[in-house]
N, C-alpha and C. Protein backbone atom coordinates (compact mmCIF):
# COMPACT_ATOMS: atom_id res chain seq x y z
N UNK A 1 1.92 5.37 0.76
CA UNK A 1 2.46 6.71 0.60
C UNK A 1 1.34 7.72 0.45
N UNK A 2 0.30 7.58 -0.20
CA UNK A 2 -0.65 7.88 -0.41
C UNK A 2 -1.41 8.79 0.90
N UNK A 3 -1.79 7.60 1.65
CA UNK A 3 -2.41 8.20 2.84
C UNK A 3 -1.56 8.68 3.89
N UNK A 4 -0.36 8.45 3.73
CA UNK A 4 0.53 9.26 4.40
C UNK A 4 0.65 10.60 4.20
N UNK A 5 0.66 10.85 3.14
CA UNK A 5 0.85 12.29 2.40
C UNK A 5 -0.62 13.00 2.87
N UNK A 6 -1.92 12.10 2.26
CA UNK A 6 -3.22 12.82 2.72
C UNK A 6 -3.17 12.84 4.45
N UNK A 7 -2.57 12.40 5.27
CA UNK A 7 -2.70 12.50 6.81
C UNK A 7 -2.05 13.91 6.89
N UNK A 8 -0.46 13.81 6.51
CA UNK A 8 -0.39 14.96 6.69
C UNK A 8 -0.54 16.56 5.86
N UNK A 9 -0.87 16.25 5.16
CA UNK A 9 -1.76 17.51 4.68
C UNK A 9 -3.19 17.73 5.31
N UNK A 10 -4.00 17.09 6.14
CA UNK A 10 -4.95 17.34 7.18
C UNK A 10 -4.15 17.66 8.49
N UNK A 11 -3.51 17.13 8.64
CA UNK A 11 -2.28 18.10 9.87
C UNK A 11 -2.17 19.18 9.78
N UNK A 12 -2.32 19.68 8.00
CA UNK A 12 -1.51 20.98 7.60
C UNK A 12 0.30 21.07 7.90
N UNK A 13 0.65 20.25 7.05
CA UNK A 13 1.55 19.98 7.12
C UNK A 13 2.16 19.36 5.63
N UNK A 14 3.49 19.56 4.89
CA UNK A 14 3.63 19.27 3.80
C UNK A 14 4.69 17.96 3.14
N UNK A 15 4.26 17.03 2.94
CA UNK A 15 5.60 16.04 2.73
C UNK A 15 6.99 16.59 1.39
N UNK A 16 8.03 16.60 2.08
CA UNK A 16 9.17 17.48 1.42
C UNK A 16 9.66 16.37 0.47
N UNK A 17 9.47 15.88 -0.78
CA UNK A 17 9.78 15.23 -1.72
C UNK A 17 11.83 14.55 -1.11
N UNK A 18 12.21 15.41 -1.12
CA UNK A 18 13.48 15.01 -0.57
C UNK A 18 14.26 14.27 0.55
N UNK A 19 12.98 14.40 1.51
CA UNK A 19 12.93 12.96 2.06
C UNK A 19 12.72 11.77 2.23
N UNK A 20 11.95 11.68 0.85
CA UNK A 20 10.82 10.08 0.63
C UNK A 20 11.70 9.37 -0.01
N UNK A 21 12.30 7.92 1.04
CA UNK A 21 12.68 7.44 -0.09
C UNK A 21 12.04 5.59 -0.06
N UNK A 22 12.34 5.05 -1.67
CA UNK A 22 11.50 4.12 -1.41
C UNK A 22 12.76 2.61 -1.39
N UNK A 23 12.11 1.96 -0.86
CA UNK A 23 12.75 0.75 -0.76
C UNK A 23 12.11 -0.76 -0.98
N UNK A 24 12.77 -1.41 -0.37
CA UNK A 24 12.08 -2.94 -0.39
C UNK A 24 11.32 -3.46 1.08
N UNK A 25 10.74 -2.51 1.80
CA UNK A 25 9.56 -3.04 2.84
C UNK A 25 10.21 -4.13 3.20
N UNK A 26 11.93 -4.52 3.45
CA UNK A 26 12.92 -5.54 4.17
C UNK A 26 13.72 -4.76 5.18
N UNK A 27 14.62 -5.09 6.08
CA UNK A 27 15.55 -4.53 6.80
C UNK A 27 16.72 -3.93 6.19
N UNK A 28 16.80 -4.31 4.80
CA UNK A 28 18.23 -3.65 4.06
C UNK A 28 17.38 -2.39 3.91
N UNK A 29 16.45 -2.39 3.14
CA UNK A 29 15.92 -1.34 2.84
C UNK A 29 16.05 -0.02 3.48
N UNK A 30 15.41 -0.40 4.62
CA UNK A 30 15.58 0.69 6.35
C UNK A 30 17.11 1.04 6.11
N UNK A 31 18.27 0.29 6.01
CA UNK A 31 19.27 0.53 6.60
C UNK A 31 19.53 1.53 5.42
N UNK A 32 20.06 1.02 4.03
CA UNK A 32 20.22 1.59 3.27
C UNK A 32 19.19 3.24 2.97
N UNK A 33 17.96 3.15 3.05
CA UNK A 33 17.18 4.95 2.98
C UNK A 33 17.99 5.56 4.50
N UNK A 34 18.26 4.74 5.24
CA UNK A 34 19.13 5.72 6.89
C UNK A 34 20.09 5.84 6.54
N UNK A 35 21.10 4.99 6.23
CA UNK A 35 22.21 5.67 5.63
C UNK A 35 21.96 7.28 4.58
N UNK A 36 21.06 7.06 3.53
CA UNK A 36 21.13 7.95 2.82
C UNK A 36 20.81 9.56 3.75
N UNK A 37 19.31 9.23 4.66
CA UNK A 37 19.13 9.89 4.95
C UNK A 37 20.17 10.59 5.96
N UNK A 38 21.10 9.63 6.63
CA UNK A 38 22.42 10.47 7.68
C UNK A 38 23.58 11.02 7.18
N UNK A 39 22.83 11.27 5.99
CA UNK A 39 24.45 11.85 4.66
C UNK A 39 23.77 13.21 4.83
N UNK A 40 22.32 13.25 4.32
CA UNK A 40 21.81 14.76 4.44
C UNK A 40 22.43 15.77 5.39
N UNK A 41 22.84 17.05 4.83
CA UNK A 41 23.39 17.90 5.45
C UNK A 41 22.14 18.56 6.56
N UNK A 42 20.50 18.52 6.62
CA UNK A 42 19.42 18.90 7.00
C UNK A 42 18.35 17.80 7.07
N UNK A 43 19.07 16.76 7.52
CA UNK A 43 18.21 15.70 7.97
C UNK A 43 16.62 15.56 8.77
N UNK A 44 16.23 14.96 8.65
CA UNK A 44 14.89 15.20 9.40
C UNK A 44 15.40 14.41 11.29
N UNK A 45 14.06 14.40 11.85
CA UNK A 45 14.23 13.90 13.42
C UNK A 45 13.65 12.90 13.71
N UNK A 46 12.72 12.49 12.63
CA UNK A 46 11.44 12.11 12.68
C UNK A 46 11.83 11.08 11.46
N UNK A 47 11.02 9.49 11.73
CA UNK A 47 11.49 8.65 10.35
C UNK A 47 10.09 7.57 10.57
N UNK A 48 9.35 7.73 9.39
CA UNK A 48 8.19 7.07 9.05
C UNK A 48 8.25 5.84 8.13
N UNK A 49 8.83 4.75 8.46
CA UNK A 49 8.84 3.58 8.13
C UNK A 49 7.42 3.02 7.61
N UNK A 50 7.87 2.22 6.30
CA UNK A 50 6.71 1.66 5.16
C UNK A 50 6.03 0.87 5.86
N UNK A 51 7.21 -0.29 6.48
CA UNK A 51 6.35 -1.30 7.21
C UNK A 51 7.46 -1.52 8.71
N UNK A 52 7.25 -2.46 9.46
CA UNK A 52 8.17 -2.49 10.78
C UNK A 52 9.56 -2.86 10.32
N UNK A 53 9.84 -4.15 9.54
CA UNK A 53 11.12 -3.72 9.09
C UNK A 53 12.01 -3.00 8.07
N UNK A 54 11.32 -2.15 7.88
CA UNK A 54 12.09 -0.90 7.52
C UNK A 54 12.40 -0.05 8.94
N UNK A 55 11.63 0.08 9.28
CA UNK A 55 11.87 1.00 10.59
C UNK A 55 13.09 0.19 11.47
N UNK A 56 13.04 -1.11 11.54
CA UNK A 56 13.99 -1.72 11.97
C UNK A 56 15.62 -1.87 11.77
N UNK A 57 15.21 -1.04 10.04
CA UNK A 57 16.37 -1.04 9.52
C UNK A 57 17.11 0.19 9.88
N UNK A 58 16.14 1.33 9.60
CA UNK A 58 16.49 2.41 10.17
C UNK A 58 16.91 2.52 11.56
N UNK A 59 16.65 1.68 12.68
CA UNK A 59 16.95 2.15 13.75
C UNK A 59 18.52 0.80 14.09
N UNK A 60 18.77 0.00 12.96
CA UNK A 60 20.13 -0.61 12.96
C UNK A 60 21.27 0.52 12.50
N UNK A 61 21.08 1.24 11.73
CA UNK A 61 22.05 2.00 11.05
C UNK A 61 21.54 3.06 12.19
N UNK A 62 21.10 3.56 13.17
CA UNK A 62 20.86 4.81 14.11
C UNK A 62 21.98 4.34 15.21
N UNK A 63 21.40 3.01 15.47
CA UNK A 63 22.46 2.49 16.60
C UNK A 63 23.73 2.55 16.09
N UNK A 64 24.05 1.77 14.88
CA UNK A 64 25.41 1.50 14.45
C UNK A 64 26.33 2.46 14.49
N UNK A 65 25.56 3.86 13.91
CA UNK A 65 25.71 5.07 13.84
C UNK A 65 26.25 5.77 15.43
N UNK A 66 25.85 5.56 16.39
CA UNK A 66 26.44 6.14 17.74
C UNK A 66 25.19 6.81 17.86
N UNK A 67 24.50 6.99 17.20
CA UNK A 67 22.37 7.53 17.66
C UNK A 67 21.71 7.08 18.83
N UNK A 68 20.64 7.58 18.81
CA UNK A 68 19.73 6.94 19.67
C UNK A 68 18.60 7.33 19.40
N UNK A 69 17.77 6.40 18.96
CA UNK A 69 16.55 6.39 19.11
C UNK A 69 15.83 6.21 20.70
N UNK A 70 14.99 7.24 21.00
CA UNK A 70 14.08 8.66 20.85
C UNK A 70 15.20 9.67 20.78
N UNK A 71 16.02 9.78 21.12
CA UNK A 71 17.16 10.94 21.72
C UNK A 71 17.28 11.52 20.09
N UNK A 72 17.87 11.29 19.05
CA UNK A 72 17.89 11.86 17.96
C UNK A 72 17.19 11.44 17.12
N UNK A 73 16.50 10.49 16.74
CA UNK A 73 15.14 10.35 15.73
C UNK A 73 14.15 9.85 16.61
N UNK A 74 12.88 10.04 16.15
CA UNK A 74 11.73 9.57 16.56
C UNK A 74 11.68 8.14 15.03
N UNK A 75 11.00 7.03 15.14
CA UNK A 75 11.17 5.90 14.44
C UNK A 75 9.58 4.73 14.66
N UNK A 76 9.05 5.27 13.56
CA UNK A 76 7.27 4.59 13.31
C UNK A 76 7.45 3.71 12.49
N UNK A 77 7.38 2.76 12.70
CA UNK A 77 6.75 1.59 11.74
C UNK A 77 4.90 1.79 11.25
N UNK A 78 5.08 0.43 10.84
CA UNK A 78 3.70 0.20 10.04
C UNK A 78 2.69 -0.58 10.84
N UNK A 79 2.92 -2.04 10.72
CA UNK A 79 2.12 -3.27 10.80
C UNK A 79 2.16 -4.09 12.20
N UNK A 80 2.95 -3.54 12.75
CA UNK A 80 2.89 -4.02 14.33
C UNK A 80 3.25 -5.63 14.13
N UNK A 81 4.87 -6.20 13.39
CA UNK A 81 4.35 -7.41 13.64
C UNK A 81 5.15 -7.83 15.07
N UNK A 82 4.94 -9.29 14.95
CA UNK A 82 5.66 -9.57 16.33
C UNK A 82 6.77 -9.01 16.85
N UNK A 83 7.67 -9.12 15.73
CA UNK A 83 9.37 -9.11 16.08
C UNK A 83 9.51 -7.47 16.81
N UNK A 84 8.42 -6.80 16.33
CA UNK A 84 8.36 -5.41 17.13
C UNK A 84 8.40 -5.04 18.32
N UNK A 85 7.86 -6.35 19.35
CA UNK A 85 7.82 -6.59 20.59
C UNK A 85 9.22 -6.86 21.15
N UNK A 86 10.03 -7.01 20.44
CA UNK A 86 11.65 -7.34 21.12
C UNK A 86 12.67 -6.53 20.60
N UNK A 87 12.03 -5.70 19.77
CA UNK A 87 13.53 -4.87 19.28
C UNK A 87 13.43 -3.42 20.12
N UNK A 88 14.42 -2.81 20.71
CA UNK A 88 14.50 -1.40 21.46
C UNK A 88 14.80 -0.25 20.83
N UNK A 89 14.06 1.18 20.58
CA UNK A 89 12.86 1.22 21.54
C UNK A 89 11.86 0.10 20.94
N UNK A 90 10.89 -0.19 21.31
CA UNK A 90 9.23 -0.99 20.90
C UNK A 90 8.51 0.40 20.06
């Protein structure tokens, strides 16, 4: 979180407390902070995952959701592990 926050404040750019949320670096995790975050009335577009499955999780609840990832969120993981190579988008 740390160097996330210092990246983007060298962007010039500010992390909005109200979007950070934390979880268990598992796939519930992802799903459950996406859910929260698709309740927000001013959601973000953009979703910066801890590690890959979180991001994985997030982009289960995007699909489930009738979403699409790139089309309505952009979706970063962390650690590049394998399973990253087979889930859509990559």
């Amino acid at each position: 979180m740390q160097a996330f926050v210092k990246a983007m404040g060298k962007a010039g750019l500010q992390v909005d407390p109200k979007y950070v949320r934390v979880g268990n670096y598992r796939i519930s995790g992802g799903e459950t902070a996406m859910m929260e975050i698709l309740a927000m009335s001013d959601r973000p577009t953009a979703i910066m995952g801890a590690n890959d499955l979180t991001a994985v999780g997030a982009l289960r609840v995007i699909h489930r959701e009738g979403l699409s990832a790139p089309r309505d969120f952009s979706v970063v993981g962390f650690d590049d592990i394998e399973l990253s190579d087979i889930i859509y988008p990559r």
